[in-house]
Protein backbone atom coordinates (compact mmCIF):
# COMPACT_ATOMS: atom_id res chain seq x y z
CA UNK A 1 161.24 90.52 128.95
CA UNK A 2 159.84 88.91 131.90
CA UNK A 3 159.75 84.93 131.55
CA UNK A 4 156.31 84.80 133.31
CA UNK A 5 154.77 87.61 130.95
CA UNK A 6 151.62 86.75 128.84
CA UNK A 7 153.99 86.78 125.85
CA UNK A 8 156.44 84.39 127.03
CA UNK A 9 155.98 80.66 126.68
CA UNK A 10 153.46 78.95 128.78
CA UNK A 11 154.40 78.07 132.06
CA UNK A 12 154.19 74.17 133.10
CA UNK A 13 152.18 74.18 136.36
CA UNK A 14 150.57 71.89 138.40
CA UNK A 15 147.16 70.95 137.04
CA UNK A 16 144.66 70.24 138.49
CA UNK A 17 145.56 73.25 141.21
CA UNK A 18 144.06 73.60 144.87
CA UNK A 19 143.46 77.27 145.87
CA UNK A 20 142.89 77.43 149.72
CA UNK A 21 140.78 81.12 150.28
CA UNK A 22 140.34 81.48 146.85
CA UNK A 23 137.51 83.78 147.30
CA UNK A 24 139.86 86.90 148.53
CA UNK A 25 141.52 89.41 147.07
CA UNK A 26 144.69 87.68 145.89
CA UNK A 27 143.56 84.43 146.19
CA UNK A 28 140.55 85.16 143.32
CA UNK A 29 143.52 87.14 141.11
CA UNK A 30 145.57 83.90 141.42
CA UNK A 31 142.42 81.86 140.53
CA UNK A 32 141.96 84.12 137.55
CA UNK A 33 145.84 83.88 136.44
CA UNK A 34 145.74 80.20 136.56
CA UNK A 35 142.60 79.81 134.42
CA UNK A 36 144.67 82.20 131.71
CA UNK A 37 147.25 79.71 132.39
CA UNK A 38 145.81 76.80 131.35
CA UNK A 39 145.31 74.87 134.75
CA UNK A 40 142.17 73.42 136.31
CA UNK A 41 140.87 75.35 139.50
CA UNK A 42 139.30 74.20 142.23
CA UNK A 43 138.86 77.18 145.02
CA UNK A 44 138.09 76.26 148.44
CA UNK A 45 136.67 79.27 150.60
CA UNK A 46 134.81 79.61 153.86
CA UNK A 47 133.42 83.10 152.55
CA UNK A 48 134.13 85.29 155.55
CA UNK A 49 134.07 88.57 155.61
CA UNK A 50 137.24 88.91 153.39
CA UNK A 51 136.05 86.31 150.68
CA UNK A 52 133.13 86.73 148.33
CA UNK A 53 132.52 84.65 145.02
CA UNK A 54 131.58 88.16 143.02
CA UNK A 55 135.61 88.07 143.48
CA UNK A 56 136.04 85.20 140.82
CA UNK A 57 134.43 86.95 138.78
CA UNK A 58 133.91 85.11 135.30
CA UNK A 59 135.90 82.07 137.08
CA UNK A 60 132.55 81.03 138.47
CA UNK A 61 131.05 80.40 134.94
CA UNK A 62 134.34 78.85 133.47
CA UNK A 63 133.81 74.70 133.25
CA UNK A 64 137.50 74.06 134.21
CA UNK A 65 136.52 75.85 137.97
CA UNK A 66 135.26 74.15 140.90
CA UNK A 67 133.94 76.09 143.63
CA UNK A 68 133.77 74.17 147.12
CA UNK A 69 132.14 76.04 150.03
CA UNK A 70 134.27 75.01 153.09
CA UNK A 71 137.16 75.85 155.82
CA UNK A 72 140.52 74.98 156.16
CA UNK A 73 140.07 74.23 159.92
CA UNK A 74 137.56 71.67 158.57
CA UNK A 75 139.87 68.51 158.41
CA UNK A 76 136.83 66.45 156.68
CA UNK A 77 135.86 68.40 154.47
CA UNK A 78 139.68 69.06 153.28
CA UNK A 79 140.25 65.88 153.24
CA UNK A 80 137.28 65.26 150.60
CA UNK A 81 138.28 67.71 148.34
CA UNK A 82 141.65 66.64 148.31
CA UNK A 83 140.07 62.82 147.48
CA UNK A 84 137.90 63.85 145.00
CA UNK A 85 140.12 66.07 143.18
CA UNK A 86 143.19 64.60 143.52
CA UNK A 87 144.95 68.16 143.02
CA UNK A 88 148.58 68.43 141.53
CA UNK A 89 149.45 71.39 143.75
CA UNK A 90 148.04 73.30 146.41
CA UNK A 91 148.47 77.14 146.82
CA UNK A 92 147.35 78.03 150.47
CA UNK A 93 146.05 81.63 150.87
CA UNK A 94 143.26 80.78 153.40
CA UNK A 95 144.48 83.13 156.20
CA UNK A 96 143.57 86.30 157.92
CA UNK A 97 145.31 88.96 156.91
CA UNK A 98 144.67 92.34 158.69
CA UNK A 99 146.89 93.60 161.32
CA UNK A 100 144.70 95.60 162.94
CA UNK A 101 142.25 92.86 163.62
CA UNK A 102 144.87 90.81 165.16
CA UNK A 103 145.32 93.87 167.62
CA UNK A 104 142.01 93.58 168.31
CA UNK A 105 141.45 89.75 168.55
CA UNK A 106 144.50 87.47 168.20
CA UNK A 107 142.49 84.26 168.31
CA UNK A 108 141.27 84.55 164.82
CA UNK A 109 144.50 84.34 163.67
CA UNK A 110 145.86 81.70 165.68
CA UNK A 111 142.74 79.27 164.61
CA UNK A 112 142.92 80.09 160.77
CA UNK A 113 146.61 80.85 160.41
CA UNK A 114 147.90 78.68 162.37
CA UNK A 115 145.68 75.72 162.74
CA UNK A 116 144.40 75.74 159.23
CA UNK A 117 147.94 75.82 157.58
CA UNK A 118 148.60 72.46 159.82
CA UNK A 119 144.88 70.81 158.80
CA UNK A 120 146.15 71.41 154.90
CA UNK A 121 149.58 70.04 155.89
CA UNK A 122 148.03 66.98 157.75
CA UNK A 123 145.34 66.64 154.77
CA UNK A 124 147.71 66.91 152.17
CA UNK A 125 150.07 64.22 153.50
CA UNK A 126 147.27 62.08 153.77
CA UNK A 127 146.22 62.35 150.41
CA UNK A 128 149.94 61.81 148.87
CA UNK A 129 149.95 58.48 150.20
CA UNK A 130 147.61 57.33 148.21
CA UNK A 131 149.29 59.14 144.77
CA UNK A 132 151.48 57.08 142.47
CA UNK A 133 155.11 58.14 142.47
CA UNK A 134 154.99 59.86 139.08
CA UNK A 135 152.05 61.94 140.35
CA UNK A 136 154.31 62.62 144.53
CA UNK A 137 157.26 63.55 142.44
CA UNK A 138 155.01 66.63 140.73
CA UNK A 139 152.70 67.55 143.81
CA UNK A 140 153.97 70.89 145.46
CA UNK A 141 152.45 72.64 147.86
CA UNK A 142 153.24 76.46 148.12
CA UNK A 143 152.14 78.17 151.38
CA UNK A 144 151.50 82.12 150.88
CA UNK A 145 153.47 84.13 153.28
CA UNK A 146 154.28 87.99 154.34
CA UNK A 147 157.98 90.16 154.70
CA UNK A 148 155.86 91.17 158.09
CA UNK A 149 157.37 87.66 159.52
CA UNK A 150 160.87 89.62 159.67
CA UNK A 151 159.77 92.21 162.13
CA UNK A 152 160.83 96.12 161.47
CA UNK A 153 163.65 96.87 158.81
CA UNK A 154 166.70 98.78 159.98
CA UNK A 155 167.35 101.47 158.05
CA UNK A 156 168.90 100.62 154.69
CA UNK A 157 168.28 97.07 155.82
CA UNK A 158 166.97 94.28 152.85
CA UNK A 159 165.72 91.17 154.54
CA UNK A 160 166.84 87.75 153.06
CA UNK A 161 165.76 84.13 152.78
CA UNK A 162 168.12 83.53 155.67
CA UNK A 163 167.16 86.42 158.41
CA UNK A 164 165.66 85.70 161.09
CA UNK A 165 161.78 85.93 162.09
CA UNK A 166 160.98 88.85 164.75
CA UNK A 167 157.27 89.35 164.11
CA UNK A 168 155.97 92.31 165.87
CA UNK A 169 152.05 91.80 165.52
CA UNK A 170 149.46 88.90 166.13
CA UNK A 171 149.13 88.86 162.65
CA UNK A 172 153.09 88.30 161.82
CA UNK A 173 153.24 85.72 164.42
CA UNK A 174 150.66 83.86 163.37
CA UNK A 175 151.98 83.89 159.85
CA UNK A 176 155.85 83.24 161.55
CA UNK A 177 153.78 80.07 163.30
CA UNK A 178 152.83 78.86 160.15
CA UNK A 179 155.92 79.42 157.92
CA UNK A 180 157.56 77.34 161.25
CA UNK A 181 155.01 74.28 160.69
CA UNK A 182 155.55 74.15 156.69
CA UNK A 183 159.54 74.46 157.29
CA UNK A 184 159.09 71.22 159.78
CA UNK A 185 156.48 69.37 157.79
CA UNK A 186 159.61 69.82 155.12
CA UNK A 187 162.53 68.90 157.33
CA UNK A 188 160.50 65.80 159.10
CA UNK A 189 158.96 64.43 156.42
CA UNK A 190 160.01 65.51 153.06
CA UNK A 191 156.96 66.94 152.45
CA UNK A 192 157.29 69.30 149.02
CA UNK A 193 156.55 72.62 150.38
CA UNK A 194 157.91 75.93 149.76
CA UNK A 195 157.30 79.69 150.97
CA UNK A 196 156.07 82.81 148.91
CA UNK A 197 156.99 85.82 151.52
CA UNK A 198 155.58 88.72 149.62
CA UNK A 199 155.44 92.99 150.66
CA UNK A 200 152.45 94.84 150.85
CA UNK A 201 150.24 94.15 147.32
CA UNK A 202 147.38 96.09 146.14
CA UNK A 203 144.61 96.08 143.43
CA UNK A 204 141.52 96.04 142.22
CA UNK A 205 138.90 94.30 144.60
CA UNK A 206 140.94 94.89 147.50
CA UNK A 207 138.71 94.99 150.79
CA UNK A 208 138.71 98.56 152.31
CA UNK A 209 140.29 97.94 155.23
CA UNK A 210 143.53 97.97 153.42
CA UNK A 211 145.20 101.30 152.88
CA UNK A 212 144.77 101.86 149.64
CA UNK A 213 141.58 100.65 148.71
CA UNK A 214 139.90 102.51 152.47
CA UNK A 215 141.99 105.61 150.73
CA UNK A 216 140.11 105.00 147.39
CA UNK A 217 136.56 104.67 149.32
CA UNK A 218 136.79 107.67 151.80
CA UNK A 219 138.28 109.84 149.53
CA UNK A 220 134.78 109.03 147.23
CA UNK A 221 132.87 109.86 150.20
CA UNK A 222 134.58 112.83 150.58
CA UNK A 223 135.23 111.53 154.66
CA UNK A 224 138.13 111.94 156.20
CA UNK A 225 141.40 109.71 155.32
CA UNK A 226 143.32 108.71 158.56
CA UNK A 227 147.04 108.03 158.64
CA UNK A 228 148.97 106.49 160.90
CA UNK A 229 151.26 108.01 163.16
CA UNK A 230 153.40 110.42 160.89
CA UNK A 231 152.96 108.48 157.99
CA UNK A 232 156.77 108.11 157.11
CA UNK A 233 156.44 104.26 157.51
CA UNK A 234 157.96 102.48 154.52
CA UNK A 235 156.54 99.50 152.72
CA UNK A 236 157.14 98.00 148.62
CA UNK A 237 154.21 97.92 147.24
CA UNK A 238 153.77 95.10 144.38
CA UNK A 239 150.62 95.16 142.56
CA UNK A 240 148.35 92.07 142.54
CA UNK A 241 148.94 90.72 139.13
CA UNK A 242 152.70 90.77 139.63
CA UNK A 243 152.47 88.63 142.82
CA UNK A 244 150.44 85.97 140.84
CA UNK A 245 153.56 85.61 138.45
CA UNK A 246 155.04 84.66 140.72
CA UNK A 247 153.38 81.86 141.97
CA UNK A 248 152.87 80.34 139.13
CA UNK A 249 157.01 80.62 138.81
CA UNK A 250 157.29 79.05 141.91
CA UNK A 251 154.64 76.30 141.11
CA UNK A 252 156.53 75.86 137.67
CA UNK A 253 160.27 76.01 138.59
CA UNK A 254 159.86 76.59 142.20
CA UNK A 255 162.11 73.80 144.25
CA UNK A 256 161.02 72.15 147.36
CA UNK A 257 162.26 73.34 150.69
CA UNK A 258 162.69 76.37 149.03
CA UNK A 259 161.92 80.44 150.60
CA UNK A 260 160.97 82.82 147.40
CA UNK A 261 160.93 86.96 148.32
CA UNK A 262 158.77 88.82 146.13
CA UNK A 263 158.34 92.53 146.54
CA UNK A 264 158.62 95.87 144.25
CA UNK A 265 162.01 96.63 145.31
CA UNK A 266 161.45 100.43 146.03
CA UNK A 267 159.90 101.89 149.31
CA UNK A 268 157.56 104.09 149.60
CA UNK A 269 156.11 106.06 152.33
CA UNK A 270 152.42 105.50 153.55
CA UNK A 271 151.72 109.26 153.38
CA UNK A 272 153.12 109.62 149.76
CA UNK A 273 151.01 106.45 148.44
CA UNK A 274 147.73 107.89 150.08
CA UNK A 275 148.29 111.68 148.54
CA UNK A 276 148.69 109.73 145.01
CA UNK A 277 145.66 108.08 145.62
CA UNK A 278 144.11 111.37 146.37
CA UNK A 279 145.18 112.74 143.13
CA UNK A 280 144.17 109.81 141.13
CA UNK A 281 140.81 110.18 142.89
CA UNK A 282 140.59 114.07 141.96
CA UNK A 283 141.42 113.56 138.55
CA UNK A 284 138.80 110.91 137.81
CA UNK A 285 136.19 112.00 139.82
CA UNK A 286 136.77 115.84 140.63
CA UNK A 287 135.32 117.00 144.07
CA UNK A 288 132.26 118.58 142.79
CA UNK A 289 129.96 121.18 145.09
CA UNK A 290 129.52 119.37 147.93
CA UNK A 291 133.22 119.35 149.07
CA UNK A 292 133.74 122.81 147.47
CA UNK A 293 131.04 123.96 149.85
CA UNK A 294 132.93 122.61 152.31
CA UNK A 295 136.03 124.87 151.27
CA UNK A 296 138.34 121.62 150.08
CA UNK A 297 139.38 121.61 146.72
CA UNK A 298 141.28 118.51 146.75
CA UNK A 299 140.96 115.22 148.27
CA UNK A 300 144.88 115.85 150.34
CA UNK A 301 143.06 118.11 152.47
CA UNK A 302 140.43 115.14 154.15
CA UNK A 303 144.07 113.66 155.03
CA UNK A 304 143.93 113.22 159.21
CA UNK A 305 146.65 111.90 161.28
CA UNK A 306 145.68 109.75 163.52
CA UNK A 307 146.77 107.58 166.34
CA UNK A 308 149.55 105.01 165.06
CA UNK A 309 149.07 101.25 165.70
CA UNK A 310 150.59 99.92 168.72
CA UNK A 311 154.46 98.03 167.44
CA UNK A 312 153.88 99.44 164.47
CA UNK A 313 156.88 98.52 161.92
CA UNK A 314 158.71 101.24 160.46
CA UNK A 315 159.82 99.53 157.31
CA UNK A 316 159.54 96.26 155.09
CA UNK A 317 162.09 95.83 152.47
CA UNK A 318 162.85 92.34 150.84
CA UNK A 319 166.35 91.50 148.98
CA UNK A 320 164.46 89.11 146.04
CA UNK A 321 168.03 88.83 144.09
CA UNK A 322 167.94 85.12 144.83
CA UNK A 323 164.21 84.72 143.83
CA UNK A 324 164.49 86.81 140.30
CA UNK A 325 167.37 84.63 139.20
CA UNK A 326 165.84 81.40 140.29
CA UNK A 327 162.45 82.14 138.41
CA UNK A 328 163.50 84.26 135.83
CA UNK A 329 160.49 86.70 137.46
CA UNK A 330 160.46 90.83 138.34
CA UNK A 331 157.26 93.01 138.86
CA UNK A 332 156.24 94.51 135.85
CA UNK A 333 154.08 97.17 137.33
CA UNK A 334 155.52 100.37 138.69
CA UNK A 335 153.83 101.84 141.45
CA UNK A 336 152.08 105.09 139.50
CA UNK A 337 150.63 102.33 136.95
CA UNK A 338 149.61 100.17 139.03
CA UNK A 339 147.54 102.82 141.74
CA UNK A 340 146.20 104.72 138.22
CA UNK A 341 144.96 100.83 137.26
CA UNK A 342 143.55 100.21 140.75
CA UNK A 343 141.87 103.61 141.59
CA UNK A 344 139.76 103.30 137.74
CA UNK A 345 138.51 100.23 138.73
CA UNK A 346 137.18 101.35 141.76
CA UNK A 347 135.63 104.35 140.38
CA UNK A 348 134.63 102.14 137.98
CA UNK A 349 132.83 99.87 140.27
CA UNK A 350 130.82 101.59 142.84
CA UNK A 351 128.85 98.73 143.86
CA UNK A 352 132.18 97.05 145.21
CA UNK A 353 132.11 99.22 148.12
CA UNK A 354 128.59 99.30 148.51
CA UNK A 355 128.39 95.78 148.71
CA UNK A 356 131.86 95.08 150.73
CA UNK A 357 130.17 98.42 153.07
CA UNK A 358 128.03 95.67 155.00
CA UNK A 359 131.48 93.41 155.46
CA UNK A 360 133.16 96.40 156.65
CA UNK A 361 131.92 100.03 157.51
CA UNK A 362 135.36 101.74 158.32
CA UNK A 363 135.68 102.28 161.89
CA UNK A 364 139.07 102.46 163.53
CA UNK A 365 140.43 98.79 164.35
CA UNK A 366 143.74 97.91 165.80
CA UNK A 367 144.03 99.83 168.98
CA UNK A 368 143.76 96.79 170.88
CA UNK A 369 140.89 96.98 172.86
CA UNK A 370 141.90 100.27 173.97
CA UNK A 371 138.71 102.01 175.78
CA UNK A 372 137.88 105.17 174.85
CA UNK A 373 138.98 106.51 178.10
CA UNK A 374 142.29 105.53 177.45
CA UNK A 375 142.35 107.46 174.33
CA UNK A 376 144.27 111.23 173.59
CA UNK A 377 143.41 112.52 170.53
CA UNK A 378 146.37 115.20 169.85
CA UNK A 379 146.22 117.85 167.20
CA UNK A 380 143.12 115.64 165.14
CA UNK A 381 141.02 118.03 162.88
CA UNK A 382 137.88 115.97 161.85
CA UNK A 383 135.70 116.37 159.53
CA UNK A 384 132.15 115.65 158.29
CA UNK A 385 131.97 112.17 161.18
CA UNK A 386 128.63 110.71 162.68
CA UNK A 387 128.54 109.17 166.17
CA UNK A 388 125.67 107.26 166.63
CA UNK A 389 125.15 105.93 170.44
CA UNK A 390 128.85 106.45 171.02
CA UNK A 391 129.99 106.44 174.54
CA UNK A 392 133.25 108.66 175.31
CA UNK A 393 134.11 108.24 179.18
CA UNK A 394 137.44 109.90 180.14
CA UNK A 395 138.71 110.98 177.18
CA UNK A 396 141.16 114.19 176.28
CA UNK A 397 140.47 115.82 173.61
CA UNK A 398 143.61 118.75 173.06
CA UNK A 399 143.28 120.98 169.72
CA UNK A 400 140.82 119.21 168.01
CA UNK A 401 138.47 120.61 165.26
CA UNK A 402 135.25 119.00 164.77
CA UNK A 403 133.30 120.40 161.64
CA UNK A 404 130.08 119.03 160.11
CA UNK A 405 129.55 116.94 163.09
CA UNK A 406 126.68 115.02 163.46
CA UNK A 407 126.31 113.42 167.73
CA UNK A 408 123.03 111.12 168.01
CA UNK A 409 122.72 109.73 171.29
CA UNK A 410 125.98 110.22 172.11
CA UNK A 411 126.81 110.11 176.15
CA UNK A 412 129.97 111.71 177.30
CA UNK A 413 131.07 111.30 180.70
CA UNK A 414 134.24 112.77 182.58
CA UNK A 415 135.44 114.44 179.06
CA UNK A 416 138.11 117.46 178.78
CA UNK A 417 138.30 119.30 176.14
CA UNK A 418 140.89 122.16 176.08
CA UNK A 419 141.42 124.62 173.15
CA UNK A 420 138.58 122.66 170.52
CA UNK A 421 136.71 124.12 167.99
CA UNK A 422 133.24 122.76 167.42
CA UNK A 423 131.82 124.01 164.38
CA UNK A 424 128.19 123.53 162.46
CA UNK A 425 127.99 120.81 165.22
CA UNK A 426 124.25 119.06 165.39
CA UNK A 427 123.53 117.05 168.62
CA UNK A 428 120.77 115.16 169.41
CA UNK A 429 119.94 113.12 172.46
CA UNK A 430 123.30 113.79 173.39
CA UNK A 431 124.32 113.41 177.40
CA UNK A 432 127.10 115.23 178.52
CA UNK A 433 127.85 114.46 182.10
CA UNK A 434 130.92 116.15 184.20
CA UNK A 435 132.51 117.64 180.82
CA UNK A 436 135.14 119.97 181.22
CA UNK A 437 135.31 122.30 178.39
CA UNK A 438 138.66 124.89 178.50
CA UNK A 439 138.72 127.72 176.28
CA UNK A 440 136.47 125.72 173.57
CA UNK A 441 134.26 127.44 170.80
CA UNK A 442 131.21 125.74 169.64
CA UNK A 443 129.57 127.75 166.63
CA UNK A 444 125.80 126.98 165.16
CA UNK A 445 125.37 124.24 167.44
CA UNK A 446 121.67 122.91 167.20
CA UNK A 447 119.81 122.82 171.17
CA UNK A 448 119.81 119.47 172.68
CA UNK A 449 121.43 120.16 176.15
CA UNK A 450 125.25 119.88 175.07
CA UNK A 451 128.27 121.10 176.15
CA UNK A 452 130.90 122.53 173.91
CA UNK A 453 133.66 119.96 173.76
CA UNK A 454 131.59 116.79 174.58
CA UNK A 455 130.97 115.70 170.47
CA UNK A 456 134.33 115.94 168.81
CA UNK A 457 135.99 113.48 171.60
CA UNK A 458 132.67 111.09 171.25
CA UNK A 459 133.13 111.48 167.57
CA UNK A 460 136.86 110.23 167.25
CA UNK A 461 136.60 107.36 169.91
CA UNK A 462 137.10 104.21 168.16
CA UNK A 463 133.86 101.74 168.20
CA UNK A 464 133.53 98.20 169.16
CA UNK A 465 133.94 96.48 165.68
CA UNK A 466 131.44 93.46 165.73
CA UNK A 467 133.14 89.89 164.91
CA UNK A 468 133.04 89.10 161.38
């Protein structure tokens, strides 16, 4: 049985524990785990989009958890919670996360990432020197890390402690930036650090701009479910609770200096987790009339493959042979349990995405500022979309299938469309200026001055996302 499992003997961790973005996904499961576990919490969160206290769920109410409002780019008021608390470890998950908004804007990721992880470094340094020896010779500080650091697996390729960082993405370099600054903080001045590089995780609470949980909400909506690219690209998916095992391993028995792996150890394709989640959805909330009227009879069929994100990696896979016999840990949660666990709970908790809707309303991100002009969309059917004051200049539109579109001041200027099908299309206010439409169909299309073939390209062109 797995040493870190409920039923095994407690763990010894660091107590009281610092929990940098505490308010996130994993960072409010960890929170959670080491409340169960017998530590002290104290979260520190800036609440940005990503972070929300309903996260902590019955951690707010629990006496032995301190919540502190604050960022990790804020050296003062790190440096008070550090005095006041006096924590025994730190766990630093105050990052962002989301590769597609690093596409978009880098900077983010640079300031937080990068500049926070330094700020917590500094602080933390800082606040040893005033510890006694018995109470230095405990602290640790473990700094939460990705497998995206390593760049694109080769094929039947395993990355190890050892391989060398290629990050592809803003996102991975940040993160590669960071792991650098902990590794030197380490080597120049013995400060008691280690790194958690982890593959993809999932779960419940999950904001929807990950894959599976944006799977879990569309798919609800009945909307369409985009996929990247061909959607053969591999990634281990380890399941939330799993991943805070193994932290509290690594804050346990973890030594300093140290690099821990932690994934699933099997890969799966993108395409193959999002038609389970489609299945899960089905069977827990069947379709009903309103997508039967639409002639689908199961979720698979919303499935839309869409442009891939520029460098995207083909593969992730992480060697943790080293990490399983240090810690005595291995996930405990096969991918079909987990996803069945995951998809309940979301079904289970509609206001989640009503709430997290306002964070986050689902439009395309990560084409890097891309204009709509430079955009080809190839072979997209879509389904059931609203564009609302869209602009589409210059776009190519080849073979696409718009049905159930709704265009409300849409303008489309300088827009071919060759071979589309525009069906049950309603346009208002919509201005369609030097469109070339080539052999296009538009059926029970409501008056409003439009031209066949102007609304399905204004319909897939990604929007602006606002900053969050």
């Amino acid at each position: 049985m797995n040493e870190t499992s409920p039923t095994a003997a407690p763990l010894a961790i660091p107590d009281p524990i610092l929990v940098t973005g505490g308010a996130g996904f994993f960072g409010s499961a960890f929170v959670r785990a080491a409340l169960a576990a017998g530590a002290r919490v104290v979260t520190l969160d800036a609440l940005t989009y990503a972070g929300h206290t309903d996260n902590l769920g019955g951690a707010l109410g629990d006496p032995r958890h301190t919540f502190v409002h604050g960022d990790v780019t804020d050296a003062k008021i790190v440096g008070r919670v550090l005095g006041e608390h006096r924590p025994a470890g730190i766990v630093h998950f105050a990052a962002e996360t989301h590769v597609d908004r690093s596409i978009d804007e880098p900077s983010p990721f640079v300031t937080t990432n990068v500049l926070g992880t330094v700020r917590m470094l500094d602080a933390a340094r800082a606040a040893l020197a005033r510890y006694s020896e018995a109470e230095r010779a405990r602290f640790r500080f473990v700094h939460i890390s990705t497998d995206e650091v390593y760049g694109s697996a080769a094929n039947g390729e395993r990355f190890t402690e050892s391989t060398p960082l290629a990050p592809r993405s803003p996102y991975a370099a940040s993160k590669a930036a960071a792991d650098g600054f902990v590794g030197a903080y380490r080597a120049t001045f013995g400060f008691p650090a280690t790194i958690v590089r982890l593959s993809n995780l999932y779960g419940p609470r999950q904001l929807a701009e990950k894959l599976i949980p944006l799977t879990v909400r569309r798919a609800l909506a009945g909307l369409p479910i985009g996929v990247y690219g061909d959607g053969a690209h591999l990634r281990e998916w380890l399941f939330v609770d799993d991943a805070c095992e193994v932290l509290l391993a690594v804050l346990a028995r973890g030594v300093p200096g140290a690099i821990y792996l932690a994934g699933a150890g099997v890969q799966h394709p993108n395409l193959q987790v999002v038609h389970a989640v489609c299945d899960l959805v089905d069977a827990l909330a069947p379709p009903g009339e309103t997508l039967a009227g639409r002639g689908i009879s199961a979720r698979r069929e919303l499935i839309r493959h869409v442009t891939d994100r520029p460098g995207h990696d083909r593969a992730y896979a992480l060697d943790t042979t080293a990490t399983r016999a240090a810690l005595g840990w291995q996930p405990r949660t096969p991918l079909g349990e987990g996803l069945a666990r995951t998809v309940r709970w979301f079904v289970d908790h509609p206001e989640f995405f009503q709430r997290t809707a306002a964070l986050y309303d689902g439009e395309r991100l990560g084409l890097g500022g891309i204009a709509p002009s430079d955009v080809t969309a190839a072979s997209l059917a879509t389904g059931d979309v609203t564009a609302s004051s869209a602009t589409a200049s210059g776009v190519t539109a080849s073979g696409v299938t718009a049905s159930g579109v709704t265009a409300s001041g849409v303008t489309a200027s300088g827009v071919t469309a060759s071979g589309v099908t525009a069906s049950g299309v309603t346009a208002s206010g919509v201005t369609a200026s030097g469109v070339t439409a080539s052999g296009a169909t538009a059926n029970s299309t409501a008056p409003g001055g439009v031209t066949a073939g102007a609304t399905p390209p204004a319909s897939t062109a990604p929007r602006k996302r606002g900053t969050p």
